[in-house]
C-alpha atoms as a PDB file:
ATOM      1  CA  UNK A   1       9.773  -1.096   1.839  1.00  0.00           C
ATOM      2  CA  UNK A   2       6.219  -0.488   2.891  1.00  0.00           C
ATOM      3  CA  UNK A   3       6.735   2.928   2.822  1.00  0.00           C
ATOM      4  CA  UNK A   4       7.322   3.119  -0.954  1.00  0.00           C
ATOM      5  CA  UNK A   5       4.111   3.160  -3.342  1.00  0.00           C
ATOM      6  CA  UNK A   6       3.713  -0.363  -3.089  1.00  0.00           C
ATOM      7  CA  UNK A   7       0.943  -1.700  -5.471  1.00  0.00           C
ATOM      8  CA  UNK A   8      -2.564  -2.306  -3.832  1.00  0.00           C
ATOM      9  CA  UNK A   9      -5.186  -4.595  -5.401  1.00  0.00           C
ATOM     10  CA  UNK A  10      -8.837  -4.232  -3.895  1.00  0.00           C
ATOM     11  CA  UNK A  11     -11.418  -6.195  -5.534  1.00  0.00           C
ATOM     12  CA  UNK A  12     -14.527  -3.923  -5.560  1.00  0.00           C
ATOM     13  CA  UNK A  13     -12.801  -1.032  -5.223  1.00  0.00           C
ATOM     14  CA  UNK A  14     -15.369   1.179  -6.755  1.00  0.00           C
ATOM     15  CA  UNK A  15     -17.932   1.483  -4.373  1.00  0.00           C
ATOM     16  CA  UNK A  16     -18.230   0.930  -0.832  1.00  0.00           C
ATOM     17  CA  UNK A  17     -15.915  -0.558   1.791  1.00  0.00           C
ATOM     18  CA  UNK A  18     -13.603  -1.570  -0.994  1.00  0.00           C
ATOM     19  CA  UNK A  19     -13.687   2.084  -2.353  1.00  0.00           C
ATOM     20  CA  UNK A  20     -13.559   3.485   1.374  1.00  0.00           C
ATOM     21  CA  UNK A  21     -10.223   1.451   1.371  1.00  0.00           C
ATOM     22  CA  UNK A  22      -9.301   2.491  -1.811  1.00  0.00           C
ATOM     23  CA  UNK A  23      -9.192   6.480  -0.474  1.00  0.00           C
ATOM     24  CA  UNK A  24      -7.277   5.724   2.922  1.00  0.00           C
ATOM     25  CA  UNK A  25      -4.714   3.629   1.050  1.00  0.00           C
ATOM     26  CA  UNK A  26      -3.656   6.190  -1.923  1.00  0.00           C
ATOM     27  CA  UNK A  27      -1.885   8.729  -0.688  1.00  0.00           C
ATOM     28  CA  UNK A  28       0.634   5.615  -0.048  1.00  0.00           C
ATOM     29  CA  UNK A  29      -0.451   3.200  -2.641  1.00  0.00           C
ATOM     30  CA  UNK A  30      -0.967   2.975  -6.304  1.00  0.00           C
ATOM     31  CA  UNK A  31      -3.873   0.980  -6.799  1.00  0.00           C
ATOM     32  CA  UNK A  32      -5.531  -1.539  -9.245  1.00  0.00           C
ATOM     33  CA  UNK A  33      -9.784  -1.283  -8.272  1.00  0.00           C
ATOM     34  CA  UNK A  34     -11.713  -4.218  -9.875  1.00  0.00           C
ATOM     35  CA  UNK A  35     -15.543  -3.818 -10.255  1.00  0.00           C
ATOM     36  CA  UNK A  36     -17.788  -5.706 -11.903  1.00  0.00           C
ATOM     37  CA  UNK A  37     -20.741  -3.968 -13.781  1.00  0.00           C
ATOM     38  CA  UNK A  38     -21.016  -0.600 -13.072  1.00  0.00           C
ATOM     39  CA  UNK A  39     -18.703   1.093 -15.484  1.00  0.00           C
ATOM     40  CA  UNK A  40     -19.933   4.770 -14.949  1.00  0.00           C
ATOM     41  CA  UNK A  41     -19.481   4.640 -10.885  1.00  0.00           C
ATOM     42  CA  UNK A  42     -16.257   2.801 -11.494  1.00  0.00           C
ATOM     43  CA  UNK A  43     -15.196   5.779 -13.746  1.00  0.00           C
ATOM     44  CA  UNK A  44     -16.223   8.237 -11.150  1.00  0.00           C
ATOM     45  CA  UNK A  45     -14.279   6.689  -8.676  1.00  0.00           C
ATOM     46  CA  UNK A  46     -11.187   6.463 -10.548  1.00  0.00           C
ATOM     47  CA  UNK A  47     -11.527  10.525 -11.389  1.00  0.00           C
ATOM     48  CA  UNK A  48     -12.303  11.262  -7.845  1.00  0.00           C
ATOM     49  CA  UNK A  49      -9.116   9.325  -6.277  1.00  0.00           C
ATOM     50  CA  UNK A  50      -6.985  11.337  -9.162  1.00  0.00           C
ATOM     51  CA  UNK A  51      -7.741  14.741  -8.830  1.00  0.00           C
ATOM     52  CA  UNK A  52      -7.424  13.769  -4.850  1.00  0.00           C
ATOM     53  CA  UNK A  53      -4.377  12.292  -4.467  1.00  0.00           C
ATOM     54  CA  UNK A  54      -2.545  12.942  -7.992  1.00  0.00           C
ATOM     55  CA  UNK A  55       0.910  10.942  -6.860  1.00  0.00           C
ATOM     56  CA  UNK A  56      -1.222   7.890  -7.193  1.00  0.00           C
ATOM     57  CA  UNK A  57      -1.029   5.947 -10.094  1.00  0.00           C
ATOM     58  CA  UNK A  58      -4.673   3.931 -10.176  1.00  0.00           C
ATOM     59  CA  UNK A  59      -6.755   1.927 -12.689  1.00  0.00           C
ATOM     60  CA  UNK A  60      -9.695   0.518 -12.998  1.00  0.00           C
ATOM     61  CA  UNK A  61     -10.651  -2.992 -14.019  1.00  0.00           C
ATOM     62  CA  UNK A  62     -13.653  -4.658 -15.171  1.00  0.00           C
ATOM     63  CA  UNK A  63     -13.633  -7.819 -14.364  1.00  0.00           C
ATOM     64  CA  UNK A  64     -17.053  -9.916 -12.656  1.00  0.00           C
ATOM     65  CA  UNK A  65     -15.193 -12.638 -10.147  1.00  0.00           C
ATOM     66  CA  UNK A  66     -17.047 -15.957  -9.726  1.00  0.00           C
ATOM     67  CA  UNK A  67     -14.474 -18.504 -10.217  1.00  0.00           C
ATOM     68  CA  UNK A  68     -10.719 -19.329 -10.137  1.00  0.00           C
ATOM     69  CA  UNK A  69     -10.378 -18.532 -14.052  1.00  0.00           C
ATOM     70  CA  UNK A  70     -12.071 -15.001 -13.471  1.00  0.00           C
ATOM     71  CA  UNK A  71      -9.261 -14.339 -10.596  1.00  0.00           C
ATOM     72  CA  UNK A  72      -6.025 -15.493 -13.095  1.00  0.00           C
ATOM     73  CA  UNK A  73      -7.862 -12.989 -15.648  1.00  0.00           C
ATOM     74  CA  UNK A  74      -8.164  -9.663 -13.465  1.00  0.00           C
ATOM     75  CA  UNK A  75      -4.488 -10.574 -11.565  1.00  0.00           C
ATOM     76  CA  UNK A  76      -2.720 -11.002 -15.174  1.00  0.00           C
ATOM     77  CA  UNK A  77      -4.422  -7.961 -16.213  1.00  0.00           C
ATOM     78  CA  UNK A  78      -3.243  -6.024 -13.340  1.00  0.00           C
ATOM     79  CA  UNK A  79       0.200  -7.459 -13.970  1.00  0.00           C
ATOM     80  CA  UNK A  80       0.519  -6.418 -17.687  1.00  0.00           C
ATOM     81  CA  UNK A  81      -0.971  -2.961 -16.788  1.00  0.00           C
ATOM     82  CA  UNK A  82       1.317  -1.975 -13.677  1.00  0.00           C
ATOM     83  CA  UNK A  83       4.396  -4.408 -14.205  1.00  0.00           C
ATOM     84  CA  UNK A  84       4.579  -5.611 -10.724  1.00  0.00           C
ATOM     85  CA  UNK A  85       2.813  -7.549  -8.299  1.00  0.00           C
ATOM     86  CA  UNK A  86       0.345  -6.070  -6.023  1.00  0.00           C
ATOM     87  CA  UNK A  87       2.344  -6.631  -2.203  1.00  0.00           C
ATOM     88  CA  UNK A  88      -1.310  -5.127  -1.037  1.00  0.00           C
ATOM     89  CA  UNK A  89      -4.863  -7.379  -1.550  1.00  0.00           C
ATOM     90  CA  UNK A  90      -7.596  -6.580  -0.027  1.00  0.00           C
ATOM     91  CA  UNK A  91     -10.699  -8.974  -0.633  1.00  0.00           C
ATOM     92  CA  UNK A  92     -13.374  -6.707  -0.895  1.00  0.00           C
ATOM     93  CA  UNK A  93     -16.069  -8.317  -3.941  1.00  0.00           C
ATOM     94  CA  UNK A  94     -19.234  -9.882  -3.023  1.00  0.00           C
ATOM     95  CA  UNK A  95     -22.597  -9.870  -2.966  1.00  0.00           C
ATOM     96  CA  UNK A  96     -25.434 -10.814  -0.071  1.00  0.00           C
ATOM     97  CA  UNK A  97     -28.437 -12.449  -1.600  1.00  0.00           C
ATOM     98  CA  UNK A  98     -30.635 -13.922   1.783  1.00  0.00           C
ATOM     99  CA  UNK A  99     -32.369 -16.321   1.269  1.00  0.00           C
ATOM    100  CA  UNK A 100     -33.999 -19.290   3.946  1.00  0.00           C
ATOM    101  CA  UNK A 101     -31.678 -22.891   3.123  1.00  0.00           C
ATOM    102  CA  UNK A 102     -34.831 -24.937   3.049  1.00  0.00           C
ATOM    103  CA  UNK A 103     -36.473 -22.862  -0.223  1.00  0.00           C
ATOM    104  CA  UNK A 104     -34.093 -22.137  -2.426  1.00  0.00           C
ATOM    105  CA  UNK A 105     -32.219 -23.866  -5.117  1.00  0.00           C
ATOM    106  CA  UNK A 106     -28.229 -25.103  -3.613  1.00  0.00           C
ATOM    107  CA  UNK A 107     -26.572 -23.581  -6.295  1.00  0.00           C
ATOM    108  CA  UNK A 108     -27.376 -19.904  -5.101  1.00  0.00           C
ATOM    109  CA  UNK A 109     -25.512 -21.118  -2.341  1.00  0.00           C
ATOM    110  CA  UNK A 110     -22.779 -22.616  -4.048  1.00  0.00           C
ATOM    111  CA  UNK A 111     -22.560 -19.251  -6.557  1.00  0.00           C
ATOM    112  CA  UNK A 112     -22.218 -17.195  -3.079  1.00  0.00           C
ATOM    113  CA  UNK A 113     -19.770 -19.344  -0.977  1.00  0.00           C
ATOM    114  CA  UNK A 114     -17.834 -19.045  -4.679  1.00  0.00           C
ATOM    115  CA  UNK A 115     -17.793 -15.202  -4.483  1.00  0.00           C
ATOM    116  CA  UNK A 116     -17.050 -14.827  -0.864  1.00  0.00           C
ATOM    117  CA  UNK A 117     -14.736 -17.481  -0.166  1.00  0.00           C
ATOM    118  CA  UNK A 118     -13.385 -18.933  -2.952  1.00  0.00           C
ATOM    119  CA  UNK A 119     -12.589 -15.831  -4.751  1.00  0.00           C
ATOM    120  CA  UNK A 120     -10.221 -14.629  -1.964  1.00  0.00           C
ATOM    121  CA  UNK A 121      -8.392 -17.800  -1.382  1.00  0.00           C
ATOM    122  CA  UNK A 122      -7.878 -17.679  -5.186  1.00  0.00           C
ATOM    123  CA  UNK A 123      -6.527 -14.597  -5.475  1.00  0.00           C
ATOM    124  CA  UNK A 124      -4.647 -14.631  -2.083  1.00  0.00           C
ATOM    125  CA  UNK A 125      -2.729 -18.053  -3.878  1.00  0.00           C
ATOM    126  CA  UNK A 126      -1.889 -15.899  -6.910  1.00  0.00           C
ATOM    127  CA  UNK A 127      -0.601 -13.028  -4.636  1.00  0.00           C
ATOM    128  CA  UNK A 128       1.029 -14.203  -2.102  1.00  0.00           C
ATOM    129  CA  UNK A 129       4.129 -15.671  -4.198  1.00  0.00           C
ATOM    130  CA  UNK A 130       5.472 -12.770  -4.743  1.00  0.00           C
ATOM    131  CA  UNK A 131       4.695 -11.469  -1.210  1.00  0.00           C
ATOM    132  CA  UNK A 132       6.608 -14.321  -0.333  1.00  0.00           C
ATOM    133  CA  UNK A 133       9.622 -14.305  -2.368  1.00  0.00           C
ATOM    134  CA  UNK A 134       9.821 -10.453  -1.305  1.00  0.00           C
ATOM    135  CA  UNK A 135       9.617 -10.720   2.625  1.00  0.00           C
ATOM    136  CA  UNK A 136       6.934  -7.828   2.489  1.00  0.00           C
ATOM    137  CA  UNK A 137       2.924  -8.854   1.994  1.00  0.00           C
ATOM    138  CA  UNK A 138      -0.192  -7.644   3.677  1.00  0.00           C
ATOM    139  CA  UNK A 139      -3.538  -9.756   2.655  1.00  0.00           C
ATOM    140  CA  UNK A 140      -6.782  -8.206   4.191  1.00  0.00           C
ATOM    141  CA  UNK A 141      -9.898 -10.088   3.828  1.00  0.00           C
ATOM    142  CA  UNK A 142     -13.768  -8.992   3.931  1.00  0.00           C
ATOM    143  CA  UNK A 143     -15.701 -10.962   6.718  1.00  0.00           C
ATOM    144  CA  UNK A 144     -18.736 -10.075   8.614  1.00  0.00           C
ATOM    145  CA  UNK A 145     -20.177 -10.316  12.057  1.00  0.00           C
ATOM    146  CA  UNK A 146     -22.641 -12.422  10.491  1.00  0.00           C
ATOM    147  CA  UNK A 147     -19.999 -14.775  10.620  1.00  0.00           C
ATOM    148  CA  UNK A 148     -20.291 -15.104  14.507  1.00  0.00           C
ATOM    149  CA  UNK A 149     -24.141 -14.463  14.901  1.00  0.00           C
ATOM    150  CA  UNK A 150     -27.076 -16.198  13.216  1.00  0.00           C
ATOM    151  CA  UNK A 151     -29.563 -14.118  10.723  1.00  0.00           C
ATOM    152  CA  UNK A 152     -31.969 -16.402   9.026  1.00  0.00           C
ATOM    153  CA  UNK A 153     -31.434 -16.267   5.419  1.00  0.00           C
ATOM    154  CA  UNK A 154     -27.732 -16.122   5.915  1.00  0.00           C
ATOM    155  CA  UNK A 155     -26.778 -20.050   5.788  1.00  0.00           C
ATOM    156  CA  UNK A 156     -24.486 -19.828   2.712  1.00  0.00           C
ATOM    157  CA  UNK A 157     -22.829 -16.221   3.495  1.00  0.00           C
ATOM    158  CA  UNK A 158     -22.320 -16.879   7.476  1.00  0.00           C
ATOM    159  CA  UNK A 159     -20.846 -20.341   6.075  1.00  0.00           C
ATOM    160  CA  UNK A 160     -18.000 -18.586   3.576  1.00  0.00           C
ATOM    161  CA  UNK A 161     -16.950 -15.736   5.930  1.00  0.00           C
ATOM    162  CA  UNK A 162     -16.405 -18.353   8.703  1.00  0.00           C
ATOM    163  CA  UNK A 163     -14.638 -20.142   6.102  1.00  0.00           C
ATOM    164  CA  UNK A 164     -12.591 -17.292   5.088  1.00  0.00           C
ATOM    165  CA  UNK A 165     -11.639 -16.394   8.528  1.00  0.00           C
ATOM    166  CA  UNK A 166      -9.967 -19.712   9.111  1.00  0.00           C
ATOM    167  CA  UNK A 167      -8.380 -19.904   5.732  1.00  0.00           C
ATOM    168  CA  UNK A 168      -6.662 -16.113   7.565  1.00  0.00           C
ATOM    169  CA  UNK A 169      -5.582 -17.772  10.089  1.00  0.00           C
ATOM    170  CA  UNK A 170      -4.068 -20.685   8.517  1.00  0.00           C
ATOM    171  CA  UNK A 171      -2.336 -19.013   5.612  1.00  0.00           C
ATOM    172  CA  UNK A 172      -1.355 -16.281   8.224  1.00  0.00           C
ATOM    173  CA  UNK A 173       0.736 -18.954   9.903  1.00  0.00           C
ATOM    174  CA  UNK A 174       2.072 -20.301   7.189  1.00  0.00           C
ATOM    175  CA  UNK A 175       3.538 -17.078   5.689  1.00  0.00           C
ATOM    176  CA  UNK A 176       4.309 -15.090   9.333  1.00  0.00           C
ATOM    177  CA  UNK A 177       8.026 -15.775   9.111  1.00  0.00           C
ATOM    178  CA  UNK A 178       8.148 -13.764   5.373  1.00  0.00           C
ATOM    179  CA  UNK A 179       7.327 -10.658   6.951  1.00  0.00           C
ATOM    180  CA  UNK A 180       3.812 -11.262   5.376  1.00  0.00           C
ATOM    181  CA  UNK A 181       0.479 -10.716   7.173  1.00  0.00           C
ATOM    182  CA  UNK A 182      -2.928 -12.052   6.446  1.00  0.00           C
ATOM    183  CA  UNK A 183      -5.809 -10.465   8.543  1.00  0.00           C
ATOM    184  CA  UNK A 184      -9.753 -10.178   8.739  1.00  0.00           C
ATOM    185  CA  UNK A 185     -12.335  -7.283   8.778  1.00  0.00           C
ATOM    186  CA  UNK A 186     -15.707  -8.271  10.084  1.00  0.00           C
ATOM    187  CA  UNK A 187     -17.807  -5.222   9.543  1.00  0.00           C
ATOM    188  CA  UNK A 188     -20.958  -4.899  11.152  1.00  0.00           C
ATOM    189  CA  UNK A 189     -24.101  -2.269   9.541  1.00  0.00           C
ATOM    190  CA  UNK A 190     -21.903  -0.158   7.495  1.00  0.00           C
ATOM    191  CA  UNK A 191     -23.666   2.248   5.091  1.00  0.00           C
ATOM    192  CA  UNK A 192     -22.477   1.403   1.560  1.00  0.00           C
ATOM    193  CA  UNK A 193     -25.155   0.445  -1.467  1.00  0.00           C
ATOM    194  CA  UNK A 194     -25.356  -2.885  -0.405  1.00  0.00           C
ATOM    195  CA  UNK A 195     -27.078  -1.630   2.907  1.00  0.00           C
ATOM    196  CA  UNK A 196     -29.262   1.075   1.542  1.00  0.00           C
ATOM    197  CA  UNK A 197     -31.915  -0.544   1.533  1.00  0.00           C
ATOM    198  CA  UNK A 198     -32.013  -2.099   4.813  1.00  0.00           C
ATOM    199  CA  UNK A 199     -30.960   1.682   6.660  1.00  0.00           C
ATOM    200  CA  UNK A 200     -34.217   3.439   4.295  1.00  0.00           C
ATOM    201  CA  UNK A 201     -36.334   0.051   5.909  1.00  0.00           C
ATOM    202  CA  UNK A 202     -35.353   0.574   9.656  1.00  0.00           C
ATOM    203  CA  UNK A 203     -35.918   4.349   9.389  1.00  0.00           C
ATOM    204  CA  UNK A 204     -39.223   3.736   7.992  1.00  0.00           C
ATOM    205  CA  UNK A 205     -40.267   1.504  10.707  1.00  0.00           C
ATOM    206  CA  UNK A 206     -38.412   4.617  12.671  1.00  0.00           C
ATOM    207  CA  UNK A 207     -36.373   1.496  14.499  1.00  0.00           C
ATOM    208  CA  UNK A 208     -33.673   3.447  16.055  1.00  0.00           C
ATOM    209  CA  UNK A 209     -30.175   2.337  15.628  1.00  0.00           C
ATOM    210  CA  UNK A 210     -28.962   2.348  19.587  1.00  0.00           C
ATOM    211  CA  UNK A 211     -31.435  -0.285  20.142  1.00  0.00           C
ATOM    212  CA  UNK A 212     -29.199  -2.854  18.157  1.00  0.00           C
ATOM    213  CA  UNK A 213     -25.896  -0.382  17.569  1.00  0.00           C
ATOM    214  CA  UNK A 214     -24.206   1.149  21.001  1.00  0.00           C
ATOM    215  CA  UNK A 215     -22.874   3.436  19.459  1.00  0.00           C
ATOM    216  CA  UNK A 216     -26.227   4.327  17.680  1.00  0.00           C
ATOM    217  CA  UNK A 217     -25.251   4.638  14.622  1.00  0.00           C
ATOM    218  CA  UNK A 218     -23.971   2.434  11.245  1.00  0.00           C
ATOM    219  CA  UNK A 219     -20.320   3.050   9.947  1.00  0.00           C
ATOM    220  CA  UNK A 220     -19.210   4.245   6.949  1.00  0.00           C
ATOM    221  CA  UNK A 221     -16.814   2.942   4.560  1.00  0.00           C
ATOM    222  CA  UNK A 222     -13.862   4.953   5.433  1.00  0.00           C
ATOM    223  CA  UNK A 223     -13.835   4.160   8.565  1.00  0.00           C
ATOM    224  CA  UNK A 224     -13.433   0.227   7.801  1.00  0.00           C
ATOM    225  CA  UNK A 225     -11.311   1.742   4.506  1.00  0.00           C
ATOM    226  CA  UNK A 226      -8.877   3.309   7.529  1.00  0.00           C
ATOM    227  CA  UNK A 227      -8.680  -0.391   9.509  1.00  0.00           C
ATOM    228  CA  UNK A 228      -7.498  -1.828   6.342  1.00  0.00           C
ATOM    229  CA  UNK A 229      -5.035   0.970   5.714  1.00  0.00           C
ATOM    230  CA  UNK A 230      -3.556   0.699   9.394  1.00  0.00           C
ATOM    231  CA  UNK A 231      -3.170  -2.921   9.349  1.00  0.00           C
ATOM    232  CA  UNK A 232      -1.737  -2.883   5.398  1.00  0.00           C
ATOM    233  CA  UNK A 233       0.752  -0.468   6.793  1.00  0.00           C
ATOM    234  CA  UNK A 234       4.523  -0.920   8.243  1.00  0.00           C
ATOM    235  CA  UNK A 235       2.881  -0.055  11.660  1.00  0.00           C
ATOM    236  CA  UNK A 236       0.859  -3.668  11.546  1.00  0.00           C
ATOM    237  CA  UNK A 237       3.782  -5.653  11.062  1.00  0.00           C
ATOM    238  CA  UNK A 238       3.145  -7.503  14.452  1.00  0.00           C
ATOM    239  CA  UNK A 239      -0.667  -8.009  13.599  1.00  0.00           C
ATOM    240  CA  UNK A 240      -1.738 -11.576  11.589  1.00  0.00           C
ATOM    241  CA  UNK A 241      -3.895 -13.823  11.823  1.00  0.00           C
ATOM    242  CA  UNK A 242      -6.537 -11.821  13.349  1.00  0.00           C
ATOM    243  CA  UNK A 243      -9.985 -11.322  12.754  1.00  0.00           C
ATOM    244  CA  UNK A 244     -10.411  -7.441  13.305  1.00  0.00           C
ATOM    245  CA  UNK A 245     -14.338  -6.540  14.353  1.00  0.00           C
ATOM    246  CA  UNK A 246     -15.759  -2.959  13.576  1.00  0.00           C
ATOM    247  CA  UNK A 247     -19.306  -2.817  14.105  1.00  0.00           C
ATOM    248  CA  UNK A 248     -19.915  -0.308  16.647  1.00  0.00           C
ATOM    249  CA  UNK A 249     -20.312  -2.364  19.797  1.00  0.00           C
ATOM    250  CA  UNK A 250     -22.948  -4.762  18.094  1.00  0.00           C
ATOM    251  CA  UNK A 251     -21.025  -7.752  18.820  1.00  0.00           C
ATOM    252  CA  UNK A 252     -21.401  -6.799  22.431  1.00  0.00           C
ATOM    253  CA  UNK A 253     -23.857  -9.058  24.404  1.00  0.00           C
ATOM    254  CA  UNK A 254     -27.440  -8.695  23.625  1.00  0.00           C
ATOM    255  CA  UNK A 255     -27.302  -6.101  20.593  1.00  0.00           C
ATOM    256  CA  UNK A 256     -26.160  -8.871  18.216  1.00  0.00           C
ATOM    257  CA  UNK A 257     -29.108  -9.640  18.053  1.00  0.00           C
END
């Protein structure tokens, strides 16, 4: 069965991991990409994946995701559109916004835990009933080292993606004997738009990677997008509940910090 073109849903599928995914998963998977604002780079992602890999059968859908009713939207839409379930999500939407606990107003926190934690267990609820009923499922969600080391700023963000990696576990055990899997990424420095601006600030200070990164170096969004392919593959069957790091070695003693 997951052989077929089974239906992938990646939420920010447009641009960075979640469009890094979105290239290692279509020459097996037809694929539903939300985004949320930009329409133009959402386009030119769709076009790209099409003339690519022209057996896949992809969409694009605009849809911002901040709270349960937003998720129900885009998964309904997706539905109507493709008339079937996705038996693929990968949680891939969010936004980091630092900023030190002590100065800044709650809600900012309360708007990010929203995106980054509540967001995927809303969509993994409407998902994973048909996963269920169909023995076949594979649920990947977005962490972050940051979930295992301390960066000031990061109160809110480190909060949710610890959150979200024991909501994996859980609903991985819970769903195991279905034949569906539930797994975490934590990505380290990967170079996507979210991180452009921190890579152009350590080259100006000419801070050289090796001296936080073994292997001296950030990592790109297919690389990640080909960890999420593996483990939404038939291959993975045996892997769930796991929380999958790929940051280069900078989880490795003294360069997380």
């Amino acid at each position: 069965m997951a052989e077929s073109r089974n239906l992938a849903l990646i939420t920010g599928g447009s641009s960075g991991i979640g469009f890094g995914a979105a290239l290692k998963l279509a020459p097996t998977h037809d694929l539903a990409l939300s985004f949320a604002q930009n329409e133009i780079k959402a386009k030119k992602a769709l076009h790209h994946i099409k003339d690519k890999y022209p057996n896949c059968e992809v969409e694009i859908f605009q849809k911002p995701l901040f709270k349960h009713e937003d998720c129900v939207a885009l998964y309904e839409s997706v539905q109507k559109h493709f008339q079937q379930d996705p038996l693929v999500l990968v949680n891939c939407a969010g936004r980091i916004r630092d900023s030190l606990f002590l100065g800044s107003d709650f809600s900012e926190h309360l708007d990010l835990i929203n995106e980054h934690l509540i967001v995927s267990m809303s969509l993994s609820h409407l998902a994973v009933k048909s996963m269920y009923r169909k023995r076949f499922g594979r649920i990947l969600n977005m962490s972050s080292i940051s979930a295992h080391y301390s960066k000031r700023g990061q109160s809110s963000y480190a909060a949710a993606k610890a959150g979200l990696e024991g909501f994996t576990r859980t609903l991985a055990l819970e769903v195991a004997h279905r034949g569906v899997t539930v797994n975490a990424i934590a990505p380290g420095l990967i170079e996507t738009p979210m991180t452009e601006k921190l890579l152009e600030k350590l080259k100006a200070k000419n801070k050289n990677l090796s001296s936080r990164i073994p292997a001296g170096r950030a990592g790109s969004a297919e690389e990640v997008g080909a960890l999420i392919a593996f483990l939404a593959s038939q291959e993975a069957a045996y892997i769930t509940g796991t929380v999958q790091v790929i940051d280069g070695g900078r989880s490795l003693g003294d360069s997380a910090s």
